[in-house]
C-alpha atoms as a PDB file:
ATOM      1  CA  UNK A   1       0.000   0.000   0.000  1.00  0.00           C
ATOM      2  CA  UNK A   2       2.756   2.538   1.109  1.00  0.00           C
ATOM      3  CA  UNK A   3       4.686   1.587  -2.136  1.00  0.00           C
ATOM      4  CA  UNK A   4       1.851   2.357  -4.449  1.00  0.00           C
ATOM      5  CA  UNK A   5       1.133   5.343  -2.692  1.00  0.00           C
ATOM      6  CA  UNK A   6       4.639   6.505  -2.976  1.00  0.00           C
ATOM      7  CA  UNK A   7       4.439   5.253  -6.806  1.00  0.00           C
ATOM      8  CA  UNK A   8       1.844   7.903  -7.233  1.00  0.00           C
ATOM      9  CA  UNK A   9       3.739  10.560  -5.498  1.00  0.00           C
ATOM     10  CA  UNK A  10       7.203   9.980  -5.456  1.00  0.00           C
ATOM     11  CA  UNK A  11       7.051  11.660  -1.597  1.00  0.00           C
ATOM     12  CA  UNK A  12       6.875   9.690   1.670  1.00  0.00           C
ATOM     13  CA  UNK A  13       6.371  11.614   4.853  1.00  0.00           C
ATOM     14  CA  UNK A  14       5.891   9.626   8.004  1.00  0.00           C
ATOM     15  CA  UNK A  15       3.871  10.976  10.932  1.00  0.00           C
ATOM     16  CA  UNK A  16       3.458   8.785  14.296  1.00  0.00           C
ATOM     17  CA  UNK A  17       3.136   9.174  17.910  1.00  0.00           C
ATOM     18  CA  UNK A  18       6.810   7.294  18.990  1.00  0.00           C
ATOM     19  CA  UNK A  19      10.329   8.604  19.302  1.00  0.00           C
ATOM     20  CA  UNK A  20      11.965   9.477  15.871  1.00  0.00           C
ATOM     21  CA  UNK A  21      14.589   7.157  16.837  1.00  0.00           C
ATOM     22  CA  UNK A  22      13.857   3.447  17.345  1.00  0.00           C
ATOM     23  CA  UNK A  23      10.238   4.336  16.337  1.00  0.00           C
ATOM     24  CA  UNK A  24       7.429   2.586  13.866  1.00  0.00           C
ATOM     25  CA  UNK A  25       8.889   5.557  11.181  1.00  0.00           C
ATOM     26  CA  UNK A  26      12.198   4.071  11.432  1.00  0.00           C
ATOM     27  CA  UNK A  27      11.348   0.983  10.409  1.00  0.00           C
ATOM     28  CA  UNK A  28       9.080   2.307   7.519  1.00  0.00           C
ATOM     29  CA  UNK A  29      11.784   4.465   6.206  1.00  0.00           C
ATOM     30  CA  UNK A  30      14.478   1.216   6.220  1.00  0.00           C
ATOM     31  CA  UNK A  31      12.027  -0.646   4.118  1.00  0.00           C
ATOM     32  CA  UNK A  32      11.444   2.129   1.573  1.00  0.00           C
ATOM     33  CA  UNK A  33      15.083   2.566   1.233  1.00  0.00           C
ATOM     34  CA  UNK A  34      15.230  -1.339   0.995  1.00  0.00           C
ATOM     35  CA  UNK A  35      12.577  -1.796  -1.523  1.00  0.00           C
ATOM     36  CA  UNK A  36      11.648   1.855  -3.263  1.00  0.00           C
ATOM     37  CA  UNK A  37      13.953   4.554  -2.945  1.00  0.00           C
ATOM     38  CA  UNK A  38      13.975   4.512  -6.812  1.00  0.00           C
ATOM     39  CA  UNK A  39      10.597   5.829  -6.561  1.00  0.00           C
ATOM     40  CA  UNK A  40      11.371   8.760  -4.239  1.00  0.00           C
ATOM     41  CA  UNK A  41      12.266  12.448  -5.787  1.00  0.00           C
ATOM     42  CA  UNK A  42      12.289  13.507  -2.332  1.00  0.00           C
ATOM     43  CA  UNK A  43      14.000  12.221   0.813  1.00  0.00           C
ATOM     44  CA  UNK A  44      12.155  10.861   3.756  1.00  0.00           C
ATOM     45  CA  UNK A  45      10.360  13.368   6.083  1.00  0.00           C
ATOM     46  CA  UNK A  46       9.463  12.273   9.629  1.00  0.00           C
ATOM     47  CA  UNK A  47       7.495  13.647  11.904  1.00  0.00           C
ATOM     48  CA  UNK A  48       7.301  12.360  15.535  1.00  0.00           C
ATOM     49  CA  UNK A  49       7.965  12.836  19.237  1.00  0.00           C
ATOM     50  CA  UNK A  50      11.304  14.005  20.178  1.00  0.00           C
ATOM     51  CA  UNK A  51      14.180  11.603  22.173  1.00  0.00           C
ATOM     52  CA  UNK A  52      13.386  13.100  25.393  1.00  0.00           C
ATOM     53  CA  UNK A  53      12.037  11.665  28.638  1.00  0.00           C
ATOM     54  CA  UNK A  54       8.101  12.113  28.836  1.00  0.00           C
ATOM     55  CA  UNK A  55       7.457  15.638  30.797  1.00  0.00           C
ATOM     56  CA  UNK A  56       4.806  16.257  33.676  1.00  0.00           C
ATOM     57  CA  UNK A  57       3.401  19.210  32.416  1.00  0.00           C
ATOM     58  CA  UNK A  58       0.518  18.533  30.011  1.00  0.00           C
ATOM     59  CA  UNK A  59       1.325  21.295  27.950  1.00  0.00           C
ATOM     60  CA  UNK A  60       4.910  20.469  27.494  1.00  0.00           C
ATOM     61  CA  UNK A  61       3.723  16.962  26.683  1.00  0.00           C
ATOM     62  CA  UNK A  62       1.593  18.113  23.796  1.00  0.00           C
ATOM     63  CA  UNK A  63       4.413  19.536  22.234  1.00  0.00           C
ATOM     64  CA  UNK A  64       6.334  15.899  22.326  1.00  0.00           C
ATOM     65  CA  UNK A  65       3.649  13.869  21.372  1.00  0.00           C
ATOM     66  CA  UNK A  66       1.671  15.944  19.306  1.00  0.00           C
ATOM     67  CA  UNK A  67       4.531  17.363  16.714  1.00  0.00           C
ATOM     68  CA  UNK A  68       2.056  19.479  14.470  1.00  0.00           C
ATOM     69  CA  UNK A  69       3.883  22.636  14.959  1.00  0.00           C
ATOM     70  CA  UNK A  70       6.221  21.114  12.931  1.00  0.00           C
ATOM     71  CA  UNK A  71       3.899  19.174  10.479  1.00  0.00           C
ATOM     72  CA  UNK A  72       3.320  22.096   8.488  1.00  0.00           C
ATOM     73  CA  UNK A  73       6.940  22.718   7.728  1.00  0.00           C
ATOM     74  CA  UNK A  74       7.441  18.739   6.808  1.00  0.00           C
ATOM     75  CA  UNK A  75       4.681  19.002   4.592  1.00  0.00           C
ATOM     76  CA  UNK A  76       5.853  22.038   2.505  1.00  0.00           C
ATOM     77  CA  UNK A  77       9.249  20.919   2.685  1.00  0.00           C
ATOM     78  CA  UNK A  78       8.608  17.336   1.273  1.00  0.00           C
ATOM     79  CA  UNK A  79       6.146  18.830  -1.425  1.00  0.00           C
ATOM     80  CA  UNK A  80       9.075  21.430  -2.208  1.00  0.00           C
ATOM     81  CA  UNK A  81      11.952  19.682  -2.580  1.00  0.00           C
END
């Protein structure tokens, strides 16, 4: 599904809830570069919570969990390059 999609597109931007390292997105990205980076004019954006321990304050957490002040940027970025 992912590969057709990125057929289509030729973009891949992953969004999801986990660290950006060791996360679900890592393992998406590996497999694209394993089995369609020929189809990609763009590298791979990801969007997700940042490597840090998980705060106390709830509006602190938003901003790790929730990354969508920088989903915007990703977005125009991928569609950009």
């Amino acid at each position: 599904l992912v590969l057709s999609s990125i057929a289509k597109t030729n973009r891949l931007l992953i969004l999801h809830e986990a660290n950006i390292t060791g996360g679900v997105g890592s393992e998406i990205s590996a497999y694209i570069n394993e089995n369609g980076f020929e189809l990609l004019d763009a590298p791979i954006k990801r969007v997700a919570s940042i490597d840090t321990p998980v705060p106390f304050s709830a509006a602190i957490e938003n901003e790790v969990y929730l990354p969508m002040s920088r989903l915007e940027n990703s977005i125009i970025e991928t569609i950009n390059y």
